[in-house]
ModelCIF file with pLDDT and N, C-alpha, C, O atoms, coordinates in Angstrom:
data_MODEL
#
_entry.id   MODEL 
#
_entity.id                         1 
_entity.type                       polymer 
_entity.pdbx_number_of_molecules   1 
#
_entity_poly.entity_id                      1 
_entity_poly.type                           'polypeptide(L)' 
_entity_poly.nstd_linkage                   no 
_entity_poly.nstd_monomer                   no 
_entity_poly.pdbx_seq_one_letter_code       
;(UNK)(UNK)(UNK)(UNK)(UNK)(UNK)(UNK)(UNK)(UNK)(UNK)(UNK)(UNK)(UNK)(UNK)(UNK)(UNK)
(UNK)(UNK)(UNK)(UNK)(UNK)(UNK)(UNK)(UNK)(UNK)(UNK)(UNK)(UNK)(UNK)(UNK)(UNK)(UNK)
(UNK)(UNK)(UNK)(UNK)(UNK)(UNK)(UNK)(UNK)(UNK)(UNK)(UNK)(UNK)(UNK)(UNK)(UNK)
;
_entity_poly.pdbx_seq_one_letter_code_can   XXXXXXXXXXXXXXXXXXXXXXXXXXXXXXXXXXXXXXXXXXXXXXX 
_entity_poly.pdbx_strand_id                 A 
#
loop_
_entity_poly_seq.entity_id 
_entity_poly_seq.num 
_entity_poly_seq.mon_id 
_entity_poly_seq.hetero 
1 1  UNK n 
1 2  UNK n 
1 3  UNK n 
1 4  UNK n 
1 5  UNK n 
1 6  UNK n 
1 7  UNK n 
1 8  UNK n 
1 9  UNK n 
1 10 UNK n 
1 11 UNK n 
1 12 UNK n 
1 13 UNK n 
1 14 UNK n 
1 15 UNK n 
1 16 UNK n 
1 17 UNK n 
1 18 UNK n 
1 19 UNK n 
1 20 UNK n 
1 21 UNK n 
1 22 UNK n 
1 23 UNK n 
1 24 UNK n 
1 25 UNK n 
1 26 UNK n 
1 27 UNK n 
1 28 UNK n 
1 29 UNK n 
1 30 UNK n 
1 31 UNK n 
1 32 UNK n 
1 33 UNK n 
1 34 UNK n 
1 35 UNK n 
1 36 UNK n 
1 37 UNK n 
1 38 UNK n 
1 39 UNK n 
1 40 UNK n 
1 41 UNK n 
1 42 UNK n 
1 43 UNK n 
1 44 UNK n 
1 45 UNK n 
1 46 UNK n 
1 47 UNK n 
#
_struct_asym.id          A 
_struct_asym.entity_id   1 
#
loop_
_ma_qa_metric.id 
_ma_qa_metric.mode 
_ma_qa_metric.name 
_ma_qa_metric.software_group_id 
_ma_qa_metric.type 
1 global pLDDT . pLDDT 
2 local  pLDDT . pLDDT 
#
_ma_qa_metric_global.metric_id      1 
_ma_qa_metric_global.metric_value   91.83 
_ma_qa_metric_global.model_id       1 
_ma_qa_metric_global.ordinal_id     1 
#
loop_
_ma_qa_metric_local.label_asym_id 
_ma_qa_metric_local.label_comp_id 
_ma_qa_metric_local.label_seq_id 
_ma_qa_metric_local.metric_id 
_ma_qa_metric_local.metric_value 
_ma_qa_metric_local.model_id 
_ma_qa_metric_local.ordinal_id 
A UNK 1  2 90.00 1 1  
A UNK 2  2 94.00 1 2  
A UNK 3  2 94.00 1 3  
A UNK 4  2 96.00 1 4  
A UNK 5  2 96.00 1 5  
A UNK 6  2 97.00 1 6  
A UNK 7  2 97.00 1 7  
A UNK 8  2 97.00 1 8  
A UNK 9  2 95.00 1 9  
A UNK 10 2 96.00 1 10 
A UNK 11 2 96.00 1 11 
A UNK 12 2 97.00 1 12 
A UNK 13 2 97.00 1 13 
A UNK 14 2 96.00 1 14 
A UNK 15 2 96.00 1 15 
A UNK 16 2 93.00 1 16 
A UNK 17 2 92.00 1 17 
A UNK 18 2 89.00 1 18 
A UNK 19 2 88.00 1 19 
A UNK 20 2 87.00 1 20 
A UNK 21 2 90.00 1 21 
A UNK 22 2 94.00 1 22 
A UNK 23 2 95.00 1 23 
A UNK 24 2 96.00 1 24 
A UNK 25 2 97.00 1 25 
A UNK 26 2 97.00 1 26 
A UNK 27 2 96.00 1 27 
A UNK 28 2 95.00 1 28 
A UNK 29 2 93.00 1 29 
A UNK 30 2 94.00 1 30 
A UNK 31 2 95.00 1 31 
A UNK 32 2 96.00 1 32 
A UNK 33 2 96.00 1 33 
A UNK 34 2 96.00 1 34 
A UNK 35 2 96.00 1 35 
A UNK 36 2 92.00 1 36 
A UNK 37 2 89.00 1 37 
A UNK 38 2 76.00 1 38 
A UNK 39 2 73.00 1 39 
A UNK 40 2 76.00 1 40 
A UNK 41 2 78.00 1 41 
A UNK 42 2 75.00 1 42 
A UNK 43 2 83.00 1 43 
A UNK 44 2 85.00 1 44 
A UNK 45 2 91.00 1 45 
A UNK 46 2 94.00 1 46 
A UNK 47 2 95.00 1 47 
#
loop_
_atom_site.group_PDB 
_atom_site.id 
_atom_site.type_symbol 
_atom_site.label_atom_id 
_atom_site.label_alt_id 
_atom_site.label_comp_id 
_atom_site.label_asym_id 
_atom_site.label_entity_id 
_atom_site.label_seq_id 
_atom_site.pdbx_PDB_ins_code 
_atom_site.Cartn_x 
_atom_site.Cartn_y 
_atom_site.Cartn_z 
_atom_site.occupancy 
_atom_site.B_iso_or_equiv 
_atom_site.pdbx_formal_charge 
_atom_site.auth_seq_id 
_atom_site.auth_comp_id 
_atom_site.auth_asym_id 
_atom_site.auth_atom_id 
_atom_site.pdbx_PDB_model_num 
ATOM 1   N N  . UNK A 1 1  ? -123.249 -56.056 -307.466 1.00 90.00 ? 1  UNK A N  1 
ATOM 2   C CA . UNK A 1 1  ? -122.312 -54.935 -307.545 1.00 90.00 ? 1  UNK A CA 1 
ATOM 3   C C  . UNK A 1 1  ? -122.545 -53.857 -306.487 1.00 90.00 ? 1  UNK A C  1 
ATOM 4   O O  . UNK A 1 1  ? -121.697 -52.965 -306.510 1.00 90.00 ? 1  UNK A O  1 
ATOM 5   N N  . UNK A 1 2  ? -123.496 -53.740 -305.574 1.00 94.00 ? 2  UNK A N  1 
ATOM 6   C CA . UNK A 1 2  ? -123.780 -52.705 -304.919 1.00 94.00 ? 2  UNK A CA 1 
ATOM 7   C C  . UNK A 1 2  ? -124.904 -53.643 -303.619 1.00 94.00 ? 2  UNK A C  1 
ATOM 8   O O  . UNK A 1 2  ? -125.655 -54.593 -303.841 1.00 94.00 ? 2  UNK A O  1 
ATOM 9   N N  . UNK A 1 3  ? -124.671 -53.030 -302.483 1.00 94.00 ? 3  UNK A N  1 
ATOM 10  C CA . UNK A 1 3  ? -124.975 -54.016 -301.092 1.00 94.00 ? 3  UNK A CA 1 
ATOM 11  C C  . UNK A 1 3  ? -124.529 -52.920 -300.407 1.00 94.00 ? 3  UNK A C  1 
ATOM 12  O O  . UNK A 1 3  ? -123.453 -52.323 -300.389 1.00 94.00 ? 3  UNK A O  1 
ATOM 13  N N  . UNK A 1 4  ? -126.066 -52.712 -299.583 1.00 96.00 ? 4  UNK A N  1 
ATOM 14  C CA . UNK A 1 4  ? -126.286 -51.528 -298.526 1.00 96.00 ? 4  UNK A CA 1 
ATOM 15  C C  . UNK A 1 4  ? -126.680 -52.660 -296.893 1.00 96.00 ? 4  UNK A C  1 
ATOM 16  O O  . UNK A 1 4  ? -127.431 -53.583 -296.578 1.00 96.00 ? 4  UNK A O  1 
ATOM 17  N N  . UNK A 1 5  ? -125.546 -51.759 -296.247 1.00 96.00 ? 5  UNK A N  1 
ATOM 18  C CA . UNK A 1 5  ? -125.369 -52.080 -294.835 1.00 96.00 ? 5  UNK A CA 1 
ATOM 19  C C  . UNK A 1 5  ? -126.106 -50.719 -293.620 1.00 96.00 ? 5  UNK A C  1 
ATOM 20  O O  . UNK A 1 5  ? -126.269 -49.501 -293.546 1.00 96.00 ? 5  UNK A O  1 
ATOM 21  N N  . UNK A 1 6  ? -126.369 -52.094 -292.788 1.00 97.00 ? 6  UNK A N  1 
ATOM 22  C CA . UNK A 1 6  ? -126.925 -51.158 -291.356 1.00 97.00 ? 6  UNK A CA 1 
ATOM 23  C C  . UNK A 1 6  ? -125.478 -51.167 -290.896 1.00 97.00 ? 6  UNK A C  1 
ATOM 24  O O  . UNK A 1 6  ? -124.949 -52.101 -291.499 1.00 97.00 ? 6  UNK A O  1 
ATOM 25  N N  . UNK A 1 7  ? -124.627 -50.599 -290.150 1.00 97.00 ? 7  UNK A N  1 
ATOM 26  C CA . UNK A 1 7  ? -123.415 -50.760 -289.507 1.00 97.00 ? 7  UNK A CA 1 
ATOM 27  C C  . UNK A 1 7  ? -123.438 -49.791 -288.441 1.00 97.00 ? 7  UNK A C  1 
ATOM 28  O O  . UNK A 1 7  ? -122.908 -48.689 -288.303 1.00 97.00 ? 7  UNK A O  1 
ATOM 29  N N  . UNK A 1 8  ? -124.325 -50.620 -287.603 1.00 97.00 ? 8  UNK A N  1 
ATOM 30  C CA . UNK A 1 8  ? -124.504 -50.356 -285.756 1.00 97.00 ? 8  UNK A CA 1 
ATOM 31  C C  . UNK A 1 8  ? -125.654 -48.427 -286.029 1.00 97.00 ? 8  UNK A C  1 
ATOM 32  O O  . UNK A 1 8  ? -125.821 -47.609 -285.124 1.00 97.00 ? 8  UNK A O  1 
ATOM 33  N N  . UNK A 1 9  ? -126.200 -48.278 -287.504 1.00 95.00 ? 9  UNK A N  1 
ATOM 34  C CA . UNK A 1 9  ? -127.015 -47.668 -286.826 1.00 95.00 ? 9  UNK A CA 1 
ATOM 35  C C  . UNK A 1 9  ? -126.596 -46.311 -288.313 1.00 95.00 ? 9  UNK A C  1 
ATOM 36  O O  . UNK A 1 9  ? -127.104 -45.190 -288.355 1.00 95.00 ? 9  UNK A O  1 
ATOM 37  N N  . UNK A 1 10 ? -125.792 -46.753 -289.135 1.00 96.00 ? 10 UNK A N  1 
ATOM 38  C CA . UNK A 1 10 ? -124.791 -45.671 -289.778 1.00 96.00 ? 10 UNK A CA 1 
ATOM 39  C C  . UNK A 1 10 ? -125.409 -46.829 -291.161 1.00 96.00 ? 10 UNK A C  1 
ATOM 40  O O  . UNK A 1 10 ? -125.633 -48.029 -291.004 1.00 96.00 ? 10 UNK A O  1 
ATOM 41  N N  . UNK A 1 11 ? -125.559 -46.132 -292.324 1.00 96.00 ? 11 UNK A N  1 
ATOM 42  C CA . UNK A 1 11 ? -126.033 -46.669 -293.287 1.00 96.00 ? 11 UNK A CA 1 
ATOM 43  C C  . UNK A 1 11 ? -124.735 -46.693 -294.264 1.00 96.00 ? 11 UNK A C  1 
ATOM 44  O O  . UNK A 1 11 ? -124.247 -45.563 -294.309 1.00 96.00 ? 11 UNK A O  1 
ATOM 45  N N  . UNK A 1 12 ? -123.901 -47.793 -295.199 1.00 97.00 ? 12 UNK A N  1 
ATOM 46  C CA . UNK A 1 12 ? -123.287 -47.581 -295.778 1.00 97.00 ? 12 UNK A CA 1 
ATOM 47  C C  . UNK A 1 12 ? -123.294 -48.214 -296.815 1.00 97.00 ? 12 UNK A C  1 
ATOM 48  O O  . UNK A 1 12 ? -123.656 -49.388 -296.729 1.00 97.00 ? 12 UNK A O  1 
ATOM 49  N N  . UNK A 1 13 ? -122.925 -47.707 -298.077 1.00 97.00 ? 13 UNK A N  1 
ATOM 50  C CA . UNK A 1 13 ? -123.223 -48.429 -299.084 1.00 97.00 ? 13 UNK A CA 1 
ATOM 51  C C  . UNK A 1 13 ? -121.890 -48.676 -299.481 1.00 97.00 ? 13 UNK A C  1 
ATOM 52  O O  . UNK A 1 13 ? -120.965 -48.023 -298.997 1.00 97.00 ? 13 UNK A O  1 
ATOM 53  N N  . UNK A 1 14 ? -121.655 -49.852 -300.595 1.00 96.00 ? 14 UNK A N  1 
ATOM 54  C CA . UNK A 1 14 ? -120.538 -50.304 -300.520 1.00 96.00 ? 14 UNK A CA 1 
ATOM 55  C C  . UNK A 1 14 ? -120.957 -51.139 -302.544 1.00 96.00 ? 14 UNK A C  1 
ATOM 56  O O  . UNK A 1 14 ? -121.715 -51.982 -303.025 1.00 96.00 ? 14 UNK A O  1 
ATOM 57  N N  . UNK A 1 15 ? -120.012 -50.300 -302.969 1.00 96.00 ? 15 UNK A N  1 
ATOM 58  C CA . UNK A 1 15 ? -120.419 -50.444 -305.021 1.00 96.00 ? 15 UNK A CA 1 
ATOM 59  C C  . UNK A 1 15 ? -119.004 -50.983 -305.447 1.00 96.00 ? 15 UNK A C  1 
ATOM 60  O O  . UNK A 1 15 ? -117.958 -50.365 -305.643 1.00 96.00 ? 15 UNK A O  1 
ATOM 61  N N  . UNK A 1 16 ? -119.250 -52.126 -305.518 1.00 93.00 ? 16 UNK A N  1 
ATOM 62  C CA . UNK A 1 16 ? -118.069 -52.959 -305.927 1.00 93.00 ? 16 UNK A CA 1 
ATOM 63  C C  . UNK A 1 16 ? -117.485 -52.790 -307.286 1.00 93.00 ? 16 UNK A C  1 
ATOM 64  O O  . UNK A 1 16 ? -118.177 -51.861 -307.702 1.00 93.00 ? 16 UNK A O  1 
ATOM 65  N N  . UNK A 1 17 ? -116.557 -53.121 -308.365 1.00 92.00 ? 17 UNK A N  1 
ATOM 66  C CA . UNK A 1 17 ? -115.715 -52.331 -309.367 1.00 92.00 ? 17 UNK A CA 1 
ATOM 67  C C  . UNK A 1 17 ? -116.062 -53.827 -310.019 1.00 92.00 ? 17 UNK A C  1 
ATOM 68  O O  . UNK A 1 17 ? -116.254 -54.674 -309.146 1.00 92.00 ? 17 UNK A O  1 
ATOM 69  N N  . UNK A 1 18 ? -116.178 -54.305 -311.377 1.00 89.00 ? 18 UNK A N  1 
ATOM 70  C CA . UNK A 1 18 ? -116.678 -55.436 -311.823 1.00 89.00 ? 18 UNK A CA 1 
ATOM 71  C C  . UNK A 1 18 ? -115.991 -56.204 -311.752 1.00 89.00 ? 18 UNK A C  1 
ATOM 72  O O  . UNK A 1 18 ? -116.627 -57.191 -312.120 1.00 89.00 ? 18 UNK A O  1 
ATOM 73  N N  . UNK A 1 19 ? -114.362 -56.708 -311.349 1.00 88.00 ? 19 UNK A N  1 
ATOM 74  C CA . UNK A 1 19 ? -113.371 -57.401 -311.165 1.00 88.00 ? 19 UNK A CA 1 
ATOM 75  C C  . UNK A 1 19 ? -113.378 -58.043 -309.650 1.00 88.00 ? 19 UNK A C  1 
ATOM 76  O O  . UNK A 1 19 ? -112.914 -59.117 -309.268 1.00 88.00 ? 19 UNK A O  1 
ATOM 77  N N  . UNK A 1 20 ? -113.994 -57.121 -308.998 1.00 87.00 ? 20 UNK A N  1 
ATOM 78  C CA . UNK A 1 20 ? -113.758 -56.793 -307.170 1.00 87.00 ? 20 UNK A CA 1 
ATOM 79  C C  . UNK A 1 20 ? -112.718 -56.478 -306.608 1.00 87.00 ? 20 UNK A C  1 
ATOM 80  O O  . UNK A 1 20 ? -112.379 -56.636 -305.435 1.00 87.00 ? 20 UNK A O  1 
ATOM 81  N N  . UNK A 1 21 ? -112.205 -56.031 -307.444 1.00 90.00 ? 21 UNK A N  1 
ATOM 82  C CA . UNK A 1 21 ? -110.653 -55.743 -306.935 1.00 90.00 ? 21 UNK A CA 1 
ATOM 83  C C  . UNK A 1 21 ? -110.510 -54.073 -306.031 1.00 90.00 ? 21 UNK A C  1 
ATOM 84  O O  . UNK A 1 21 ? -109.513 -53.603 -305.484 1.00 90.00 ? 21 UNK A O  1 
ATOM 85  N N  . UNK A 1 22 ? -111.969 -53.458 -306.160 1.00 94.00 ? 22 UNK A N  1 
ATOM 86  C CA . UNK A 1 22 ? -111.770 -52.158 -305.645 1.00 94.00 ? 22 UNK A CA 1 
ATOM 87  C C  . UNK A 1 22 ? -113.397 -52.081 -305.359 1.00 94.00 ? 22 UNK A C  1 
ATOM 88  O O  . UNK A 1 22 ? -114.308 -52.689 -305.921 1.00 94.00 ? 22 UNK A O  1 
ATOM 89  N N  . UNK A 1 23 ? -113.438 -51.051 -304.212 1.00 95.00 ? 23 UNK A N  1 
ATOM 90  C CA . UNK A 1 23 ? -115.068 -50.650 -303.818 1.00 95.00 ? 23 UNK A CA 1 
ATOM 91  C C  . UNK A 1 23 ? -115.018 -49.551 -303.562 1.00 95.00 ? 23 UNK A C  1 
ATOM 92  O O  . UNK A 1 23 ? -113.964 -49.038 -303.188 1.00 95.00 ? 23 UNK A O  1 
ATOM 93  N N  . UNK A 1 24 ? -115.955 -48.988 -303.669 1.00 96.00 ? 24 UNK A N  1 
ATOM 94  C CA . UNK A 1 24 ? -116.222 -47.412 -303.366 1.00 96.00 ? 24 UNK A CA 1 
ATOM 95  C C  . UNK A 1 24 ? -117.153 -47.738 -302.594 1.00 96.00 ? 24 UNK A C  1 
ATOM 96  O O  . UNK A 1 24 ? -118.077 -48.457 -302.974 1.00 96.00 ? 24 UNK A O  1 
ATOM 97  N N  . UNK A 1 25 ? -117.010 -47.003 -300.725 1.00 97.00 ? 25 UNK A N  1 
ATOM 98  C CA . UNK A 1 25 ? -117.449 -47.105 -299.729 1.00 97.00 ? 25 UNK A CA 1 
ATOM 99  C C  . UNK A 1 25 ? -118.258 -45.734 -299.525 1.00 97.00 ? 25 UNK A C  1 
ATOM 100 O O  . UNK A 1 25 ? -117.588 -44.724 -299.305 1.00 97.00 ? 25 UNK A O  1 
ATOM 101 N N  . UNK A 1 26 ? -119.922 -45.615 -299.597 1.00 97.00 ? 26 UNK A N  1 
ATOM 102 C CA . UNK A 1 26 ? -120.461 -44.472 -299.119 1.00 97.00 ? 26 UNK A CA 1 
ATOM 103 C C  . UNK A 1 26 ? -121.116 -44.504 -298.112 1.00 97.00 ? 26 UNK A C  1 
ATOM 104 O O  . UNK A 1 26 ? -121.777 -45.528 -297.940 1.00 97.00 ? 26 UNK A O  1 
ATOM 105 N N  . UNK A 1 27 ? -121.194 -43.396 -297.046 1.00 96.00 ? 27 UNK A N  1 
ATOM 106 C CA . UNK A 1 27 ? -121.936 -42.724 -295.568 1.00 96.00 ? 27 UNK A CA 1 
ATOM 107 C C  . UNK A 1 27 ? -122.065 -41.786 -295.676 1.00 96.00 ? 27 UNK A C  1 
ATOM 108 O O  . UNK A 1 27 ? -121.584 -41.078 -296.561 1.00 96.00 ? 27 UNK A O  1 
ATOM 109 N N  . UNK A 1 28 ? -123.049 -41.343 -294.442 1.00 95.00 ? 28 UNK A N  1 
ATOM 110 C CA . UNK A 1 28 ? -123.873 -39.987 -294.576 1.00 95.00 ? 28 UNK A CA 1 
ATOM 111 C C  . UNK A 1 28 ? -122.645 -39.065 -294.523 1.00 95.00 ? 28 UNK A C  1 
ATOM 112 O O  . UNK A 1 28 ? -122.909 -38.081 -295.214 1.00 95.00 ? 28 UNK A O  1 
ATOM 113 N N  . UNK A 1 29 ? -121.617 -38.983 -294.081 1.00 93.00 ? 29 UNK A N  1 
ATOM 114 C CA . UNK A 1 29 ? -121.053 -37.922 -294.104 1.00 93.00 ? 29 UNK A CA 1 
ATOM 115 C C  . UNK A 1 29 ? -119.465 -38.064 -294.647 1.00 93.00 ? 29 UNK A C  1 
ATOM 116 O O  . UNK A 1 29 ? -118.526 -37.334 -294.328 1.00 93.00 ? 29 UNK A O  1 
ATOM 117 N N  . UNK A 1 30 ? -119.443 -39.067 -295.443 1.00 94.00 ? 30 UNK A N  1 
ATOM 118 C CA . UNK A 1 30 ? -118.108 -39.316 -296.059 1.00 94.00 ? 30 UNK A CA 1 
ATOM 119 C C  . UNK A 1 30 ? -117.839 -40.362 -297.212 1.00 94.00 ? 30 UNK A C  1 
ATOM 120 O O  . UNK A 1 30 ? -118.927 -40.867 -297.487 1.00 94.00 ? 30 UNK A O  1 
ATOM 121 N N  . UNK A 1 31 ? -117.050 -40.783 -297.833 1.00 95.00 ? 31 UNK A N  1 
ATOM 122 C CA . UNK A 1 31 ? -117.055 -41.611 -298.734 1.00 95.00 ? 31 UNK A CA 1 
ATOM 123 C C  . UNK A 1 31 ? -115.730 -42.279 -298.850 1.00 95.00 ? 31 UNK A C  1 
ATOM 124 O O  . UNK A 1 31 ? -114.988 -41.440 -298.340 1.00 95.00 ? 31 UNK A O  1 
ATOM 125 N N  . UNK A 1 32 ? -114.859 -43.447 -299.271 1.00 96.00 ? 32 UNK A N  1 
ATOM 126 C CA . UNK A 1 32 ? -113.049 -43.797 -299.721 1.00 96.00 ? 32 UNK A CA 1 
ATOM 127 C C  . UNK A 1 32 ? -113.533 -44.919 -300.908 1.00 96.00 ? 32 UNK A C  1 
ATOM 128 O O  . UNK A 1 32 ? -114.620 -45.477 -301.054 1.00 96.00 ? 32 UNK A O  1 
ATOM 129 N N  . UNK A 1 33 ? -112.370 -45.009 -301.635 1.00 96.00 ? 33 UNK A N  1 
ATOM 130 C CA . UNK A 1 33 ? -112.286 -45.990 -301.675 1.00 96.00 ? 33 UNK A CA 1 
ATOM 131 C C  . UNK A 1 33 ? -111.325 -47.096 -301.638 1.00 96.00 ? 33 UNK A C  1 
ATOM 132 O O  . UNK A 1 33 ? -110.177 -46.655 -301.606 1.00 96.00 ? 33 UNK A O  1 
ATOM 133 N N  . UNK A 1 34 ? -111.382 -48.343 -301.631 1.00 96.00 ? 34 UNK A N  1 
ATOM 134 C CA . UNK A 1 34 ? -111.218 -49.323 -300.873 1.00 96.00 ? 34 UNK A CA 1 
ATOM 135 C C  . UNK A 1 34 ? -110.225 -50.153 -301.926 1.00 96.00 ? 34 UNK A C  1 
ATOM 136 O O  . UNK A 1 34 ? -110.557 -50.267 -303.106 1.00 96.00 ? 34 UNK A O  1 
ATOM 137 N N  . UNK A 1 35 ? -109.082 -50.680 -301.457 1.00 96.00 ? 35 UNK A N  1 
ATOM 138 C CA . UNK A 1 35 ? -108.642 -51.657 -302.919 1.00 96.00 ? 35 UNK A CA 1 
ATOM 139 C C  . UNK A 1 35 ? -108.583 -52.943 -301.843 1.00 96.00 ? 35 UNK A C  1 
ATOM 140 O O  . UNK A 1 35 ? -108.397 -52.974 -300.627 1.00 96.00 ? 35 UNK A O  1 
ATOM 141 N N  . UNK A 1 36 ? -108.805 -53.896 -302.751 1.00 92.00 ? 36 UNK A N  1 
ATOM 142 C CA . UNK A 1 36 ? -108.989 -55.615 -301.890 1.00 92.00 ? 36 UNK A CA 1 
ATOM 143 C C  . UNK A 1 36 ? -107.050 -55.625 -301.534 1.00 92.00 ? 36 UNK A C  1 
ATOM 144 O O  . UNK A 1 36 ? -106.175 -55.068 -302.197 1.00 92.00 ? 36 UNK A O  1 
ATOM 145 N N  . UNK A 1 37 ? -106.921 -56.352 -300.446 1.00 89.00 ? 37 UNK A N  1 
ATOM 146 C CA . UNK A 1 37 ? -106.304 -56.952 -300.136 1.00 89.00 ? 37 UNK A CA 1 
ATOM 147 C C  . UNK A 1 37 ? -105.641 -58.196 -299.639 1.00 89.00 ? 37 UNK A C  1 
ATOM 148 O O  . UNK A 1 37 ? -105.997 -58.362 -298.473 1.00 89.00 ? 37 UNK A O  1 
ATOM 149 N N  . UNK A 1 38 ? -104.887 -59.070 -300.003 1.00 76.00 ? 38 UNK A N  1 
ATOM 150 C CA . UNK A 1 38 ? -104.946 -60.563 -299.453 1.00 76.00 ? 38 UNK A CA 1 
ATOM 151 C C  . UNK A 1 38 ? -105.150 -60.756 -298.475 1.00 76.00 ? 38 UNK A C  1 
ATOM 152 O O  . UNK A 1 38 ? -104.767 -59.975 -297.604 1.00 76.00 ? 38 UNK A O  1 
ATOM 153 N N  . UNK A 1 39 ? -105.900 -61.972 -298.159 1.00 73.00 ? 39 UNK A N  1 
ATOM 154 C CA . UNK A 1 39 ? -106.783 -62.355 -297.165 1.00 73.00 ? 39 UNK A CA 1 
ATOM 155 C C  . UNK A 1 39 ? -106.635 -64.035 -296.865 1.00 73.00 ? 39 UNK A C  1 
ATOM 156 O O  . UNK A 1 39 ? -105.744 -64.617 -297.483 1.00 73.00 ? 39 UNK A O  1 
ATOM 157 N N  . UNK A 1 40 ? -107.502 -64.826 -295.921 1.00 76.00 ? 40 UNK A N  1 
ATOM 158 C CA . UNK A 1 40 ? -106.983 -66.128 -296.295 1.00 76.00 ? 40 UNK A CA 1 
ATOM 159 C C  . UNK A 1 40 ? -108.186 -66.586 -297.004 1.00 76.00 ? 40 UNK A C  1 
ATOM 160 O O  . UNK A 1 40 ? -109.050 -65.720 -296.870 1.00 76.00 ? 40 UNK A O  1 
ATOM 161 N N  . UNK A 1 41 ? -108.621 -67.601 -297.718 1.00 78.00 ? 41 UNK A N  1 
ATOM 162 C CA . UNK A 1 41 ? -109.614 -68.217 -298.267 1.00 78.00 ? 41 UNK A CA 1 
ATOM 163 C C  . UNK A 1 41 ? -111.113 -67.758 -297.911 1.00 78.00 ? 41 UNK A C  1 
ATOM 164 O O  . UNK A 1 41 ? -111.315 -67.681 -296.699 1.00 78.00 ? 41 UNK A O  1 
ATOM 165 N N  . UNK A 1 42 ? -111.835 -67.546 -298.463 1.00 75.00 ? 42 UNK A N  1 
ATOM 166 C CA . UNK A 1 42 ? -113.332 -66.993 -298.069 1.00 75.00 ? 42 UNK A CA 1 
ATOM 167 C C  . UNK A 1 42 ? -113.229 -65.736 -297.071 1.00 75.00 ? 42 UNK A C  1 
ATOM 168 O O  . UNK A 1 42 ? -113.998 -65.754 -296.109 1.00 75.00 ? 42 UNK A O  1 
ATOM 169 N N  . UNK A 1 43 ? -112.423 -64.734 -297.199 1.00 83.00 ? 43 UNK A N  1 
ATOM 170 C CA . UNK A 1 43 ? -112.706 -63.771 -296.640 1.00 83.00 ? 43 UNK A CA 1 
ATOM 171 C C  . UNK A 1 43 ? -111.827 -62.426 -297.557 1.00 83.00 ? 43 UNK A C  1 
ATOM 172 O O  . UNK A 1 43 ? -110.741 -62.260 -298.111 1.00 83.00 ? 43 UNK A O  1 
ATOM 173 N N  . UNK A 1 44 ? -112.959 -61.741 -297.313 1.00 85.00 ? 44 UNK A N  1 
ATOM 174 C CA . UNK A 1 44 ? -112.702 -60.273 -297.961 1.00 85.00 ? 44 UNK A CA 1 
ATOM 175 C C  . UNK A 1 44 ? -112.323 -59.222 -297.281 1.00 85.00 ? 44 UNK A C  1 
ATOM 176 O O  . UNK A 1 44 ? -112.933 -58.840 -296.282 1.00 85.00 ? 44 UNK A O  1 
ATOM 177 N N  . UNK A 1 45 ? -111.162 -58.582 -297.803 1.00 91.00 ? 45 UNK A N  1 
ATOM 178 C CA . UNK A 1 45 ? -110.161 -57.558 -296.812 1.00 91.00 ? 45 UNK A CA 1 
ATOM 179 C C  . UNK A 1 45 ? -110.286 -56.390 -298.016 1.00 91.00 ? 45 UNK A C  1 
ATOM 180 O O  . UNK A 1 45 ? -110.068 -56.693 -299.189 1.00 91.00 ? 45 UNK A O  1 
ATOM 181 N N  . UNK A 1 46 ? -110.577 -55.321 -297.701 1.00 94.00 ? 46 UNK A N  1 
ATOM 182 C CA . UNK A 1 46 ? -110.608 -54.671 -298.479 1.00 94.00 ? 46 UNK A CA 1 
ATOM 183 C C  . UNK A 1 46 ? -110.155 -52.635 -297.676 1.00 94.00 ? 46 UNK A C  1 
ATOM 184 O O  . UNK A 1 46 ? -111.029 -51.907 -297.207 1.00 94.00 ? 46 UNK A O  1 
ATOM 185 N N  . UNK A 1 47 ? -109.417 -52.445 -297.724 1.00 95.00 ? 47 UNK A N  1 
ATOM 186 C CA . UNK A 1 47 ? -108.211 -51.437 -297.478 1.00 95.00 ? 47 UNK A CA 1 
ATOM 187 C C  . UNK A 1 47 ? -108.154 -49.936 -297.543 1.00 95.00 ? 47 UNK A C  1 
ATOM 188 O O  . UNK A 1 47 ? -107.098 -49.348 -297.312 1.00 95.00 ? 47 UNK A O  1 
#
């Protein structure tokens, strides 16, 4: 449910909603959140 990224140097955490249908995206100086969007097979788009 929750998976912390290096992203080029910027730490972000990323707390997934128990369905996955939505994430709440956090950084040092901001936060959104995210609703999934269609994608093709094995990949996650999230908006």
């Amino acid at each position: 449910p929750r998976v912390e990224y290096d992203c080029q140097g910027v730490r972000l955490t990323v707390e997934y909603s128990v369905d996955g249908s939505r994430a709440l995206l956090t950084w040092p100086d901001g936060s959104d959140v995210v609703k999934w969007h269609r994608a093709r097979s094995g990949v996650l788009d999230y908006r």
